[in-house]
N, C-alpha and C. Protein backbone atom coordinates (compact mmCIF):
# COMPACT_ATOMS: atom_id res chain seq x y z
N UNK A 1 -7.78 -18.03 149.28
CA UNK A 1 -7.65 -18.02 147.84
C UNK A 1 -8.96 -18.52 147.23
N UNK A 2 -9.59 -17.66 146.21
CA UNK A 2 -10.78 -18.11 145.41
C UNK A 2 -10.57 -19.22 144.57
N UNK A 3 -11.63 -19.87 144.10
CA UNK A 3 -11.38 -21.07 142.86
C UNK A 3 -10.88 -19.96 141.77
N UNK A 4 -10.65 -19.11 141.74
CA UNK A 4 -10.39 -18.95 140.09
C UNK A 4 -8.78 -18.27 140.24
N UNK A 5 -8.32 -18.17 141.71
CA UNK A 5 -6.93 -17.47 141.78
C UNK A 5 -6.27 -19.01 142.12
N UNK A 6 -6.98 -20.03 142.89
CA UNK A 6 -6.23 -21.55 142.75
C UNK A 6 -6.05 -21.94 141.53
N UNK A 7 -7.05 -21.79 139.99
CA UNK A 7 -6.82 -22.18 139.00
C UNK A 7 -5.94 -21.31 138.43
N UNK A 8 -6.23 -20.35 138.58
CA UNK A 8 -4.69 -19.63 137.68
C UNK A 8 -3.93 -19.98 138.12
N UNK A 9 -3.42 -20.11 139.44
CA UNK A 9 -2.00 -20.28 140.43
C UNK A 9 -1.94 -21.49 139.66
N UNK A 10 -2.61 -22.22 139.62
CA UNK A 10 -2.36 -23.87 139.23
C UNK A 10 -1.79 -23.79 138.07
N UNK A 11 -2.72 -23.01 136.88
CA UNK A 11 -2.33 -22.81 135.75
C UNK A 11 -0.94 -22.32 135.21
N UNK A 12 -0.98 -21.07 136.14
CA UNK A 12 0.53 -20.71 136.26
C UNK A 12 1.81 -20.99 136.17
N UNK A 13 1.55 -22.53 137.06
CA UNK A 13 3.09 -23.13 138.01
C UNK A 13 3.56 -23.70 136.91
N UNK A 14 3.31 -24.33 135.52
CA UNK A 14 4.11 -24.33 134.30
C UNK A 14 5.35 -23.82 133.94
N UNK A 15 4.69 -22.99 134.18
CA UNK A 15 5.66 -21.44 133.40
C UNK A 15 6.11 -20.72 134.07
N UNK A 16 6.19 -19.38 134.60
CA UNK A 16 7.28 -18.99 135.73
C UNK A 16 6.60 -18.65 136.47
N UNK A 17 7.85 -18.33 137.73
CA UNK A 17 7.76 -18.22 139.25
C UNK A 17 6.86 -17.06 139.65
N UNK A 18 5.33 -17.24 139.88
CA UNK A 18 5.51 -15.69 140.77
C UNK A 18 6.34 -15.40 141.58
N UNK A 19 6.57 -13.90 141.54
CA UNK A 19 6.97 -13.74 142.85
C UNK A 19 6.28 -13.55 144.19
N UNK A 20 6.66 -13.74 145.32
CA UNK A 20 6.44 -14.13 146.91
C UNK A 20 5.16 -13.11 147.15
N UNK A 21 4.15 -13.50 147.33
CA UNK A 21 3.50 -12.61 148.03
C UNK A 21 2.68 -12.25 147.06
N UNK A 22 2.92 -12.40 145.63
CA UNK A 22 1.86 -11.94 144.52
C UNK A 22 0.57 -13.25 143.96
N UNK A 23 -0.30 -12.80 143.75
CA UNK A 23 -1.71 -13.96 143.55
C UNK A 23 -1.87 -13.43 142.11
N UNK A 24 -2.37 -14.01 140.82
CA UNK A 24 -2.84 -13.76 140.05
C UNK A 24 -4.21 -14.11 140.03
N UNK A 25 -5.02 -12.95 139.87
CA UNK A 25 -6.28 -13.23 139.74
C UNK A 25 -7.34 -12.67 138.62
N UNK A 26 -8.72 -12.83 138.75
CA UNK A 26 -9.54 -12.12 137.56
C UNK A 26 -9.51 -10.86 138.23
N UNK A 27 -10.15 -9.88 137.28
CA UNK A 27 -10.41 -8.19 137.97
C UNK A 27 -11.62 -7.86 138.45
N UNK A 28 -11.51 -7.42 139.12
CA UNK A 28 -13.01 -7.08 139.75
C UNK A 28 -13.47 -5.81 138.99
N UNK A 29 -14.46 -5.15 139.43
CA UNK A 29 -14.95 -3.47 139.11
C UNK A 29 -14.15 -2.83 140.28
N UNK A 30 -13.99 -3.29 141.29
CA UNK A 30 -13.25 -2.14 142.42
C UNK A 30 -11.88 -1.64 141.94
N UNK A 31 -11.22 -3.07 140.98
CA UNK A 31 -10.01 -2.92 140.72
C UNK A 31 -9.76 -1.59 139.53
N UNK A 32 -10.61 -1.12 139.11
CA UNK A 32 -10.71 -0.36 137.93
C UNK A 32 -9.57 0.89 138.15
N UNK A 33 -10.08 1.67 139.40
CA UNK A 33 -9.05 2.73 139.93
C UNK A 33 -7.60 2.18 139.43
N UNK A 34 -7.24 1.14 140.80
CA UNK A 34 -6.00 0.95 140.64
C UNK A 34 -5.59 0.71 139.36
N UNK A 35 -6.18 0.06 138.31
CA UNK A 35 -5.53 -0.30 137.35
C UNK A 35 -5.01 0.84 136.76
N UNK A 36 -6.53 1.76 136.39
CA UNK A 36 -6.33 3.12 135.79
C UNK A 36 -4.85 4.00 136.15
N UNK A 37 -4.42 3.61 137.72
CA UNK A 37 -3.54 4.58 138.25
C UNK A 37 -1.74 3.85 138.25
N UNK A 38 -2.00 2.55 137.63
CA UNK A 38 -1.05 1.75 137.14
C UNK A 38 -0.54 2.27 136.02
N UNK A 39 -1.81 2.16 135.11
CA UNK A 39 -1.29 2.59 133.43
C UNK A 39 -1.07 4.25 133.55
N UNK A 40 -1.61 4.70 134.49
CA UNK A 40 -1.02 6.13 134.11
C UNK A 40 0.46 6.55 134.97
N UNK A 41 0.67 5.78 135.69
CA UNK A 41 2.47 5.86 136.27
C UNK A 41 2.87 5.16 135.75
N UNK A 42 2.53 4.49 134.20
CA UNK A 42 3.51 3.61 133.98
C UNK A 42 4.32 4.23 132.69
N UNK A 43 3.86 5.79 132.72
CA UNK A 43 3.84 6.65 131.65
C UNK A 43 4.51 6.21 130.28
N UNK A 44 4.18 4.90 129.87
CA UNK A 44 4.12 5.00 128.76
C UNK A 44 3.36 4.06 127.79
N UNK A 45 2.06 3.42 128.29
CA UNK A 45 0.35 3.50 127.88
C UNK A 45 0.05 4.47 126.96
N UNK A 46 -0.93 4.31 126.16
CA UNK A 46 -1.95 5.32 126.12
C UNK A 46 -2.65 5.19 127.45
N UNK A 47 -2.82 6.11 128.43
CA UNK A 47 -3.94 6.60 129.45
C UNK A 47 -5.47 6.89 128.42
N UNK A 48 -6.14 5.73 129.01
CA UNK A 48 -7.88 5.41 128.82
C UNK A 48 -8.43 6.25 129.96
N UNK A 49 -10.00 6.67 129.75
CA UNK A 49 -10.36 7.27 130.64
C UNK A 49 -10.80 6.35 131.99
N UNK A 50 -10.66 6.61 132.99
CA UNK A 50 -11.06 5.48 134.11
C UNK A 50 -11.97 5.02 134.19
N UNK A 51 -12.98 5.80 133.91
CA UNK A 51 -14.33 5.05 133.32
C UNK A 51 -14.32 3.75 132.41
N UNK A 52 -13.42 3.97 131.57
CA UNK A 52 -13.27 2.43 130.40
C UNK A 52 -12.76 1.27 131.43
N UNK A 53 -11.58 1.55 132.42
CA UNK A 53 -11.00 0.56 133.19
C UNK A 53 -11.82 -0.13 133.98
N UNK A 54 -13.01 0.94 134.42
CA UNK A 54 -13.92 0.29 135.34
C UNK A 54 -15.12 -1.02 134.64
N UNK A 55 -15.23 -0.36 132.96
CA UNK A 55 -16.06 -1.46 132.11
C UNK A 55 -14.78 -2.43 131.78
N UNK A 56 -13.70 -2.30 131.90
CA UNK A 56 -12.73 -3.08 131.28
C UNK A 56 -12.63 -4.41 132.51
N UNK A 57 -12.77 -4.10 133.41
CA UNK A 57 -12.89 -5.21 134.46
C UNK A 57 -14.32 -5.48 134.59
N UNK A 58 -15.23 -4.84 134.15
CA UNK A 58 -16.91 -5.78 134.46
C UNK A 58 -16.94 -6.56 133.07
N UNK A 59 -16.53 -5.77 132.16
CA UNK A 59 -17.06 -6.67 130.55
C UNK A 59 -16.02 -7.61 129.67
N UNK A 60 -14.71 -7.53 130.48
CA UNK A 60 -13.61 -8.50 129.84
C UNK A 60 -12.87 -8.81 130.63
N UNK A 61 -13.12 -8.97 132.12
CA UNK A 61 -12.49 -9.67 133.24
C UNK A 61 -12.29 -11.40 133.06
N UNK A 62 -12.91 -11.56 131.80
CA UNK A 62 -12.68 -13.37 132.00
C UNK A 62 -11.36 -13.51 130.86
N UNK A 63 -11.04 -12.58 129.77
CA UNK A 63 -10.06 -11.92 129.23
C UNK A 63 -8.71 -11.15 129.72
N UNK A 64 -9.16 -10.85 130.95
CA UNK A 64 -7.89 -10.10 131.38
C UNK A 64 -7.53 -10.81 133.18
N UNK A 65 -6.28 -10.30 133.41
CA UNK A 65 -5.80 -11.08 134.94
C UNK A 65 -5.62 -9.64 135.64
N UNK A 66 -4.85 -9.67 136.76
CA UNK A 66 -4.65 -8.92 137.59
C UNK A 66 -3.60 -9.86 138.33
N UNK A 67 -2.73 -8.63 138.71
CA UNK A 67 -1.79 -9.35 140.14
C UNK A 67 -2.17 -8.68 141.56
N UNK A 68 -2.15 -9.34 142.18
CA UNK A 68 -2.24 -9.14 143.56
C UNK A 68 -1.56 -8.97 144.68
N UNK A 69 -1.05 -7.84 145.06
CA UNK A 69 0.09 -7.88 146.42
C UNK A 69 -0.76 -7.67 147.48
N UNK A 70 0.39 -7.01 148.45
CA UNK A 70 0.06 -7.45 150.19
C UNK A 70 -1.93 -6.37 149.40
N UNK A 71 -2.46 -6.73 151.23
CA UNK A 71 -4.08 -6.35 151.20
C UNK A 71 -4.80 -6.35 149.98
N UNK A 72 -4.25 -7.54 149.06
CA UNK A 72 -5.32 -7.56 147.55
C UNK A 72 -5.11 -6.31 147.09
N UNK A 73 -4.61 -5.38 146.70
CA UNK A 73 -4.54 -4.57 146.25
C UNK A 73 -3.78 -5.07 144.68
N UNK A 74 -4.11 -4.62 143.48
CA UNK A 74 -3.85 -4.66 142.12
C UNK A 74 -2.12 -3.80 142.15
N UNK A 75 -0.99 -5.04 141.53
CA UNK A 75 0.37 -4.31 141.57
C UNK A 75 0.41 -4.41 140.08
N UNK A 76 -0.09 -5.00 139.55
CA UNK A 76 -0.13 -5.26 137.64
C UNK A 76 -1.34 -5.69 136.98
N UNK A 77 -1.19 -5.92 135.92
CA UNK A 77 -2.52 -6.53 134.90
C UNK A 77 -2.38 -6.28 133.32
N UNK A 78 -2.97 -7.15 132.82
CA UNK A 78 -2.83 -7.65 131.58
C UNK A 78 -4.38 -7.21 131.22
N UNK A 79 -5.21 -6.56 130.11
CA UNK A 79 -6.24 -6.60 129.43
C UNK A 79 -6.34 -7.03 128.14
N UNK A 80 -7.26 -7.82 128.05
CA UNK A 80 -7.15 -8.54 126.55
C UNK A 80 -9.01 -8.61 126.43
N UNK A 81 -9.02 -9.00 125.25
CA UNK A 81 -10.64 -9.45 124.58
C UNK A 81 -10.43 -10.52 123.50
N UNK A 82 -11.02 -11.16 123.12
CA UNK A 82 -11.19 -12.35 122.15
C UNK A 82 -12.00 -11.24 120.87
N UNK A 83 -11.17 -11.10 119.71
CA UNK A 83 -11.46 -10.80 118.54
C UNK A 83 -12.62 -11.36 117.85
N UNK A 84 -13.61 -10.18 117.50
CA UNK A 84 -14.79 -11.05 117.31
C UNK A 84 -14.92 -11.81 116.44
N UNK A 85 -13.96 -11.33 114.61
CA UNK A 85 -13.75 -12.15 114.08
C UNK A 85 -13.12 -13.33 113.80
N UNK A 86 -12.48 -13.55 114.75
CA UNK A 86 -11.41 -14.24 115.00
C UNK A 86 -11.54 -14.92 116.79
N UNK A 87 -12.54 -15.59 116.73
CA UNK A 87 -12.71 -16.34 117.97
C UNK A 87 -11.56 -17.09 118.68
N UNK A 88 -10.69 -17.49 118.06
CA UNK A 88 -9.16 -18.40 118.57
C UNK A 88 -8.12 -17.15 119.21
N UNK A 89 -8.29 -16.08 119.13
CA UNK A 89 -7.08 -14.97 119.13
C UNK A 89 -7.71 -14.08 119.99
N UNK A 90 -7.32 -13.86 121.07
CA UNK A 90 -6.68 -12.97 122.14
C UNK A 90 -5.90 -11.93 121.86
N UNK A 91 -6.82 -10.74 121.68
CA UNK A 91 -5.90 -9.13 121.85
C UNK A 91 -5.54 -8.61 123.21
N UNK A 92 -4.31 -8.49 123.19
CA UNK A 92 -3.53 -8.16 124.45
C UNK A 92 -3.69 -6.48 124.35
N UNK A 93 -4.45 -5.61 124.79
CA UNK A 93 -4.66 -4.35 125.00
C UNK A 93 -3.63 -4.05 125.74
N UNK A 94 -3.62 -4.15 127.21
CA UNK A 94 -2.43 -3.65 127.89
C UNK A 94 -1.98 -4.49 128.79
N UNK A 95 -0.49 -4.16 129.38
CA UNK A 95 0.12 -4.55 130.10
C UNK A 95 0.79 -3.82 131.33
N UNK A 96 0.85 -3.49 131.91
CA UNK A 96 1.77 -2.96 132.72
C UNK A 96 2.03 -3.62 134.40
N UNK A 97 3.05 -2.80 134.89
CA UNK A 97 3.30 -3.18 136.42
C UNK A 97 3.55 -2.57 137.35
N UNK A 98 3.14 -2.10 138.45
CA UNK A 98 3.73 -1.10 139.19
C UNK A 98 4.87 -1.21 139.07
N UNK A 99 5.65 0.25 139.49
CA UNK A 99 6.92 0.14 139.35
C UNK A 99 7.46 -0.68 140.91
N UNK A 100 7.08 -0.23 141.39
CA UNK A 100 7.53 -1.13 143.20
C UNK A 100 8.13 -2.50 142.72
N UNK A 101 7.14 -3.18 141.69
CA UNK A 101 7.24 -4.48 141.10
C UNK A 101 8.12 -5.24 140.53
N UNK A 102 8.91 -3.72 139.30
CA UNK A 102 9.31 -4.07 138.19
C UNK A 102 10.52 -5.01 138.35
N UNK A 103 11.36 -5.86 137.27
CA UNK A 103 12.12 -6.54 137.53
C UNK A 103 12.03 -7.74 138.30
N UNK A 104 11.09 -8.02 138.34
CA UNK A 104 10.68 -9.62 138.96
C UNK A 104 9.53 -10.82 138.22
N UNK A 105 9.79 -10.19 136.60
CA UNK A 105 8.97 -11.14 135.88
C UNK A 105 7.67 -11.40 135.98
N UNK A 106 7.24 -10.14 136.39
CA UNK A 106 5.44 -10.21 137.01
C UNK A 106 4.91 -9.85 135.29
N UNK A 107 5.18 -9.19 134.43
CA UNK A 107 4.05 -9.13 133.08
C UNK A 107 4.65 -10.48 132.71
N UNK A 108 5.40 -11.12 132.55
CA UNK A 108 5.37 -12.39 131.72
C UNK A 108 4.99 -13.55 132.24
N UNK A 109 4.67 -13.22 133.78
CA UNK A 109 3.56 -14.39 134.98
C UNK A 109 2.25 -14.38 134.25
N UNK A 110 2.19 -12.91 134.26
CA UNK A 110 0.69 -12.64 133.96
C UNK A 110 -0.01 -12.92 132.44
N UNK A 111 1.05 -12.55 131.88
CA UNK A 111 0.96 -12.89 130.62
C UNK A 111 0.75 -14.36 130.23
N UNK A 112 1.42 -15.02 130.93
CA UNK A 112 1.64 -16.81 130.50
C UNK A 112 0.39 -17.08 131.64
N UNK A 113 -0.19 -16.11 132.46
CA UNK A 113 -1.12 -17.41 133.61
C UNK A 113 -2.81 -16.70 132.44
N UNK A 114 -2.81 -15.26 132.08
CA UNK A 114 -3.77 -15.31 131.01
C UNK A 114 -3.92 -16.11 130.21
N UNK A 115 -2.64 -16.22 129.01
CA UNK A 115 -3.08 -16.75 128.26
C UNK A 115 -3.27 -18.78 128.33
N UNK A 116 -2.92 -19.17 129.57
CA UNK A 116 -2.82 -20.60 129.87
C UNK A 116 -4.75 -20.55 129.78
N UNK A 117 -5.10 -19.71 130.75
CA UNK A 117 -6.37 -19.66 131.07
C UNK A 117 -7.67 -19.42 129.59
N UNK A 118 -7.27 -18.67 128.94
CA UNK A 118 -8.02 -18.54 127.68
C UNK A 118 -7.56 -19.70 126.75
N UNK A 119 -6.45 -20.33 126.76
CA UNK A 119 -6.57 -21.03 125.98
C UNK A 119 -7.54 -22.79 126.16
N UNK A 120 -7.59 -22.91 127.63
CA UNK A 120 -7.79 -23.79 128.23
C UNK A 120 -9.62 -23.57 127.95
N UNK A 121 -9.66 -22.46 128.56
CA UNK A 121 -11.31 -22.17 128.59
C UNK A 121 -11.84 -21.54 127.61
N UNK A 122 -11.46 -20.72 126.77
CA UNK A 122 -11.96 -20.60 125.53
C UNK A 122 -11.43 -21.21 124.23
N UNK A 123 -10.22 -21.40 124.04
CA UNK A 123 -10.09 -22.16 122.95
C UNK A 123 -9.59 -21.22 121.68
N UNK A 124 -8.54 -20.32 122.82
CA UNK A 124 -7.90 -19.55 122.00
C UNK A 124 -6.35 -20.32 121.58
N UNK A 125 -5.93 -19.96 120.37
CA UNK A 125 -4.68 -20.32 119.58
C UNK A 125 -3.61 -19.25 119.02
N UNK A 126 -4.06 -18.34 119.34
CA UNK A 126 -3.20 -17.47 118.74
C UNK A 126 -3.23 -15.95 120.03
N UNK A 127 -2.47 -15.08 119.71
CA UNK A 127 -2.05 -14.01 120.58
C UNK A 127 -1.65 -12.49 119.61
N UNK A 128 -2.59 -11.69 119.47
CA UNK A 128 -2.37 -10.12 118.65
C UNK A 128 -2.26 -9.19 119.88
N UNK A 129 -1.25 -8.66 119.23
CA UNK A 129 -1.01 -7.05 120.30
C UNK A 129 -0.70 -5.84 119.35
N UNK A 130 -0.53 -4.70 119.37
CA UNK A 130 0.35 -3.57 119.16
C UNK A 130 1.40 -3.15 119.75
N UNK A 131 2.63 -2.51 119.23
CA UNK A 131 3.45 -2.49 119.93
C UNK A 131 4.33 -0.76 119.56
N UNK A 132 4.26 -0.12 119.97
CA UNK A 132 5.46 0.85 118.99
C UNK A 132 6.45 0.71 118.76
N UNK A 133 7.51 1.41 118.05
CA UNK A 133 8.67 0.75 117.86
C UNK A 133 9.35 0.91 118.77
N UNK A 134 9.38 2.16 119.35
CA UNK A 134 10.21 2.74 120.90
C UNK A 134 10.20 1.73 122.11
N UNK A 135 9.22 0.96 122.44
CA UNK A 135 8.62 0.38 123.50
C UNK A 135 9.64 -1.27 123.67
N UNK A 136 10.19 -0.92 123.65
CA UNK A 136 11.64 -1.72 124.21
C UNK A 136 11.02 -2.86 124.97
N UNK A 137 10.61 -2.81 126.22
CA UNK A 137 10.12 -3.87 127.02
C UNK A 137 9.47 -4.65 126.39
N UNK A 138 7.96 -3.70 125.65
CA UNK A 138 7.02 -4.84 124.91
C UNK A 138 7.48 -5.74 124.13
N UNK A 139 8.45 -5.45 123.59
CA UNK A 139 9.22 -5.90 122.63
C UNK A 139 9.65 -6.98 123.15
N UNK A 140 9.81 -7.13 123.93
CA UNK A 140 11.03 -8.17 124.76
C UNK A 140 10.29 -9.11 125.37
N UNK A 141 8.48 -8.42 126.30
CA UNK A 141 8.08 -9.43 126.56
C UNK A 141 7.46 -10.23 125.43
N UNK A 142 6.25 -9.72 124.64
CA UNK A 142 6.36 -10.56 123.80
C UNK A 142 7.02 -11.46 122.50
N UNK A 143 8.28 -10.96 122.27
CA UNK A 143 9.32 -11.89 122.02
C UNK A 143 9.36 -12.95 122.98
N UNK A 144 9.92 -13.04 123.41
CA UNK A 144 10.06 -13.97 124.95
C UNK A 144 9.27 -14.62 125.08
N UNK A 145 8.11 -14.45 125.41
CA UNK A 145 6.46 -15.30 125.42
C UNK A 145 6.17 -15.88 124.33
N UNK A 146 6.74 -15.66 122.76
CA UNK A 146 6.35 -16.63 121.66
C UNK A 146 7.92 -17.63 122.12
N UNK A 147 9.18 -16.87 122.41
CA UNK A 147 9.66 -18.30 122.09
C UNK A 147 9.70 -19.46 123.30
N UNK A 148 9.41 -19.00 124.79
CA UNK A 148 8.73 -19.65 125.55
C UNK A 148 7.56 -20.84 125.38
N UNK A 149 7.00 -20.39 124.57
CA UNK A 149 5.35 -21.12 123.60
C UNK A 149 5.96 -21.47 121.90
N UNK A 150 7.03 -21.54 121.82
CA UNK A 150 7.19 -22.17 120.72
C UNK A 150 6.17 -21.63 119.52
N UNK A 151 6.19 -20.49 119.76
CA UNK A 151 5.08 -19.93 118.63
C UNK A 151 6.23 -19.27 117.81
N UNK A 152 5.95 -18.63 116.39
CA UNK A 152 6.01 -17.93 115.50
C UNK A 152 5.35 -16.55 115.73
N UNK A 153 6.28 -15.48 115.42
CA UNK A 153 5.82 -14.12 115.63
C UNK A 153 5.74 -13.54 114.12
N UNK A 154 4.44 -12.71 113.80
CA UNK A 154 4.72 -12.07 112.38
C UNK A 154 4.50 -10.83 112.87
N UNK A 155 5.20 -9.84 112.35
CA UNK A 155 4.94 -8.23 112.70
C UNK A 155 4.90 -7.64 111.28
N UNK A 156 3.89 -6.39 111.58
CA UNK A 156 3.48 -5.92 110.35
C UNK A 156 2.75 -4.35 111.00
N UNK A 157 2.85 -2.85 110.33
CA UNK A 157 2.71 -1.99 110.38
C UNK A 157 0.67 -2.43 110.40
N UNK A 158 0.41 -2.04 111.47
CA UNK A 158 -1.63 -1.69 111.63
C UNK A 158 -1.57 -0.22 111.31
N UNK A 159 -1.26 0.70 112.46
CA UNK A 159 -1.33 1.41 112.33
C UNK A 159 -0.36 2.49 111.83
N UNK A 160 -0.15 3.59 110.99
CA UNK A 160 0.91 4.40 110.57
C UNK A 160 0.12 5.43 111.64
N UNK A 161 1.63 5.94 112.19
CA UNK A 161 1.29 7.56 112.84
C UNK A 161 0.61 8.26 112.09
N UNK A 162 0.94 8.60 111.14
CA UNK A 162 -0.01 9.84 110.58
C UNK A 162 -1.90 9.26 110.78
N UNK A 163 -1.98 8.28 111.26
CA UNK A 163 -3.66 7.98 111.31
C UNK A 163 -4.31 8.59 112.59
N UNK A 164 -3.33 9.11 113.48
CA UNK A 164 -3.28 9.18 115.12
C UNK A 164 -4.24 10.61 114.73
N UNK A 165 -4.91 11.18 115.18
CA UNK A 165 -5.44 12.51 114.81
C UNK A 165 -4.75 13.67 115.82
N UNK A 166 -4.26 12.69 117.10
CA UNK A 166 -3.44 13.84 118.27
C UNK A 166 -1.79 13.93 117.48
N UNK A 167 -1.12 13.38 116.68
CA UNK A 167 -0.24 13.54 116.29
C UNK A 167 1.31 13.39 117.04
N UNK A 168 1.81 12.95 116.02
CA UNK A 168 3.35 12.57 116.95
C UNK A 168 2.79 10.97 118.02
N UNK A 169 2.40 10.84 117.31
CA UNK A 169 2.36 9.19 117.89
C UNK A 169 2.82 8.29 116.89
N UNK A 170 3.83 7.13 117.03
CA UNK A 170 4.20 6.28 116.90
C UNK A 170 3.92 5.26 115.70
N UNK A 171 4.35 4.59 115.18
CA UNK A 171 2.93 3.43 114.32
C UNK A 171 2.78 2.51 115.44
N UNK A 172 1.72 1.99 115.13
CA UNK A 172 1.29 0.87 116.10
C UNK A 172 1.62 -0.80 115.24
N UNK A 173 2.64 -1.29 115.46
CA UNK A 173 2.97 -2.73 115.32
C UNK A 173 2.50 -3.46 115.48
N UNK A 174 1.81 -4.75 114.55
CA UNK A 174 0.74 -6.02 115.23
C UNK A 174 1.71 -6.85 115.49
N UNK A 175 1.28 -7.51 116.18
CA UNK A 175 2.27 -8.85 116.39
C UNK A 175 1.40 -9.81 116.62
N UNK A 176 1.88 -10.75 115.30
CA UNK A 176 0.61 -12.15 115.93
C UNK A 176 1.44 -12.92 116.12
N UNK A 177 1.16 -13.86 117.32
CA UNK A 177 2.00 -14.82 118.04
C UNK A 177 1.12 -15.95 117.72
N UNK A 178 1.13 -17.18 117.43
CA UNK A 178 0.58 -18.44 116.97
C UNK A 178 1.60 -19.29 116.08
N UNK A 179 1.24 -20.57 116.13
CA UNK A 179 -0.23 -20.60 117.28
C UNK A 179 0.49 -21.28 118.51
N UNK A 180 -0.69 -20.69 119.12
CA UNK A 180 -0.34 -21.38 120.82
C UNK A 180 -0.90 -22.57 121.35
N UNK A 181 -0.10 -24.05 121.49
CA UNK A 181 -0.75 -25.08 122.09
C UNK A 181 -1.58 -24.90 123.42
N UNK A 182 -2.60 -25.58 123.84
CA UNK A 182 -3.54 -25.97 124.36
C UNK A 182 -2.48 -26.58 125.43
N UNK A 183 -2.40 -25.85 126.81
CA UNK A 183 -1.81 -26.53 127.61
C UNK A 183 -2.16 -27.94 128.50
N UNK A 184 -1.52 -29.07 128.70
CA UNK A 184 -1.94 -29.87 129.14
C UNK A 184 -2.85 -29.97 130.09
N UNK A 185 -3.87 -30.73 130.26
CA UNK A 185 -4.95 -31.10 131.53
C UNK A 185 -3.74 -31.13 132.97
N UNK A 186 -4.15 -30.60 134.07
CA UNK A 186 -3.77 -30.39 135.39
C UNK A 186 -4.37 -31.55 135.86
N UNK A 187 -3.46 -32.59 136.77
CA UNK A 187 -3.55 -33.83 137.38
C UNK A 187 -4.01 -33.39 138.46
């Protein structure tokens, strides 16, 4: 285990259980594929071109986690960036999980061992995502993750479908979660 998959693990053990056999860690550039081939079986992402996934793990890997099953191989991951105007707040881009995975609380591991980690090391307070309205799960995890964190959720229309130029897409829902305490120093 690297220093930075002991500190998440550490960070982690707060909040819930991984499950057996899974590591949360940062993303590498190798991980880019797999991720790419996550969000696109998880059919219901927007699919980015793999090329972005591969800058998405070199240029915001200290922003985003990864899970890890058997041979290190990537079974989930979380992508986020720190808002430029808004230095305290963490945009949660995506989420997903292999399906092999699903049902064992791996996005809301990942979710709570990210954001333990940004808040600790950057000095983030707050949590923005999009969500559609259809998207049932998202819904649920981040519900769940503000009242876990004792945060306040405000939702509000960003985007209206008709802005989509491919059409028949969704509105896109913000959800700001804040604020989020500063988890305690690790003994």
């Amino acid at each position: 285990m690297t220093a930075a998959q002991a500190d998440l693990a550490g960070a982690h053990s707060e909040f819930l259980e991984m499950p057996e056999g899974i590591v949360i860690d940062t993303p590498r550039v190798e991980d880019g594929a797999a991720i790419w081939r996550i969000a696109r079986d998880s059919q219901v992402l927007d699919l980015n071109s793999s090329y972005s996934y591969l800058l998405w793990c070199r240029d915001f890997a200290a922003t985003s986690v990864v899970a890890r099953g058997e041979g290190d191989e990537p079974v989930g991951f979380v992508t986020g960036y720190i808002r430029p105007e808004r230095p305290q707040t963490l945009v949660v881009w995506q989420v997903a999980v292999d399906h092999a995975q699903r049902g064992r609380g791996l996005a809301a591991a990942l979710l709570d061992g990210l954001t333990t980690r940004v808040t600790q090391q950057l000095g983030v307070r707050r949590v923005e995502t999009t969500i559609t309205p259809d998207n049932t799960a998202s819904n649920r995890l981040f519900t769940s993750y503000a009242e876990r964190h004792g945060a306040q959720v405000d939702r509000e229309v960003l985007f209206d479908g008709g802005l989509f130029p491919d059409g028949g897409h969704e509105p896109e829902v913000l959800y700001r979660i804040g604020p989020i305490a500063a988890p305690a120093p690790q003994r």
